[in-house]
Protein backbone atom coordinates (compact mmCIF):
# COMPACT_ATOMS: atom_id res chain seq x y z
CA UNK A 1 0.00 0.00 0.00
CA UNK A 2 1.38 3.15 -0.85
CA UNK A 3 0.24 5.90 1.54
CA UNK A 4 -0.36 9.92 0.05
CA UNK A 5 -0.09 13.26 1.76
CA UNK A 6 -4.48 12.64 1.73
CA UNK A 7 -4.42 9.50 3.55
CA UNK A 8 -3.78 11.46 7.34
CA UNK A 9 -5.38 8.50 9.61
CA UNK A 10 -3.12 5.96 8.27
CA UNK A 11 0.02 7.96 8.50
CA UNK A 12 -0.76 9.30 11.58
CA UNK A 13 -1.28 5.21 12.83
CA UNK A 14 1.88 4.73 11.51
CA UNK A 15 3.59 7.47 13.21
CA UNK A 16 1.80 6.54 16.48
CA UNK A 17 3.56 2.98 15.98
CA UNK A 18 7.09 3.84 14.95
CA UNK A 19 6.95 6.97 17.67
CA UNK A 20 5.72 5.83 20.93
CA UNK A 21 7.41 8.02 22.79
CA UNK A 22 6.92 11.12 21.30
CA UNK A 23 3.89 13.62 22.27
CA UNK A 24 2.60 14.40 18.95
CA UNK A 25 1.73 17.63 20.75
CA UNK A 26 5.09 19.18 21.02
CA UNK A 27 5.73 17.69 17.27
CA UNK A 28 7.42 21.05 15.03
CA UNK A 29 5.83 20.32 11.56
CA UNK A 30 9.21 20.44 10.33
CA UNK A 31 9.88 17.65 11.69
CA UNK A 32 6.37 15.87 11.65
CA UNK A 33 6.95 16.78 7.59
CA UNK A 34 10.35 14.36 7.72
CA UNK A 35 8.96 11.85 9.78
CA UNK A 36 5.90 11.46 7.12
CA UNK A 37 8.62 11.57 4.32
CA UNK A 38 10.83 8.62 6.15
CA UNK A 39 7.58 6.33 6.22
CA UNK A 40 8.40 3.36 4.49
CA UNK A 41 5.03 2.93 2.34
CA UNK A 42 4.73 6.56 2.17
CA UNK A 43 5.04 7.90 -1.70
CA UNK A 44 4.57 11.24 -2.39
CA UNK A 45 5.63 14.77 -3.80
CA UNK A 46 6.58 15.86 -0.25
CA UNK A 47 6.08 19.48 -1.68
CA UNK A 48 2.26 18.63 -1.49
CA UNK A 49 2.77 18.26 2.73
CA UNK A 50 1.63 22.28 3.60
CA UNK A 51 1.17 23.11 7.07
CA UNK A 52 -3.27 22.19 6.68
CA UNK A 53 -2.01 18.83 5.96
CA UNK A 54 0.64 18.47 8.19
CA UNK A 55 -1.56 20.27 11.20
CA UNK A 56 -4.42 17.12 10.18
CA UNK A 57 -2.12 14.71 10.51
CA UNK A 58 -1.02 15.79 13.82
CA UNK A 59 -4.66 16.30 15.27
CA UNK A 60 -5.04 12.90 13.84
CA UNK A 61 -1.95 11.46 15.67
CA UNK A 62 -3.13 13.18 19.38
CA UNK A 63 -6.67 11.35 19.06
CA UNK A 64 -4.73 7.93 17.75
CA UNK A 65 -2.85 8.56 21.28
CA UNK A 66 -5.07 9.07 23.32
């Protein structure tokens, strides 16, 4: 499966997995925006990750936490 900037619950899951131990609240999308990028099924132009995208995959991320 190869995942798109539009598919934000299933990165976010996958984040959530391979990140335990980060609080996706005190994520910089900078950061969030290379983690996404480093996915391994992720395939994507990662100029298409803006900061709506990127903030939905983080509010995403907090409810897969909590």
């Amino acid at each position: 499966m190869s995942l798109k900037w539009v598919d934000v619950l299933e990165i976010a899951i996958q984040l959530a997995e391979s990140k335990p131990d980060v609080d996706p609240l005190s994520v910089n999308f900078v950061d969030l925006h290379r983690w996404v990028l480093e996915l391994p099924d992720f395939s994507d132009d990662p100029k298409r990750g803006g900061e709506k995208v990127l903030e939905a995959i983080q509010t995403a991320w907090i409810e897969e936490a909590e």
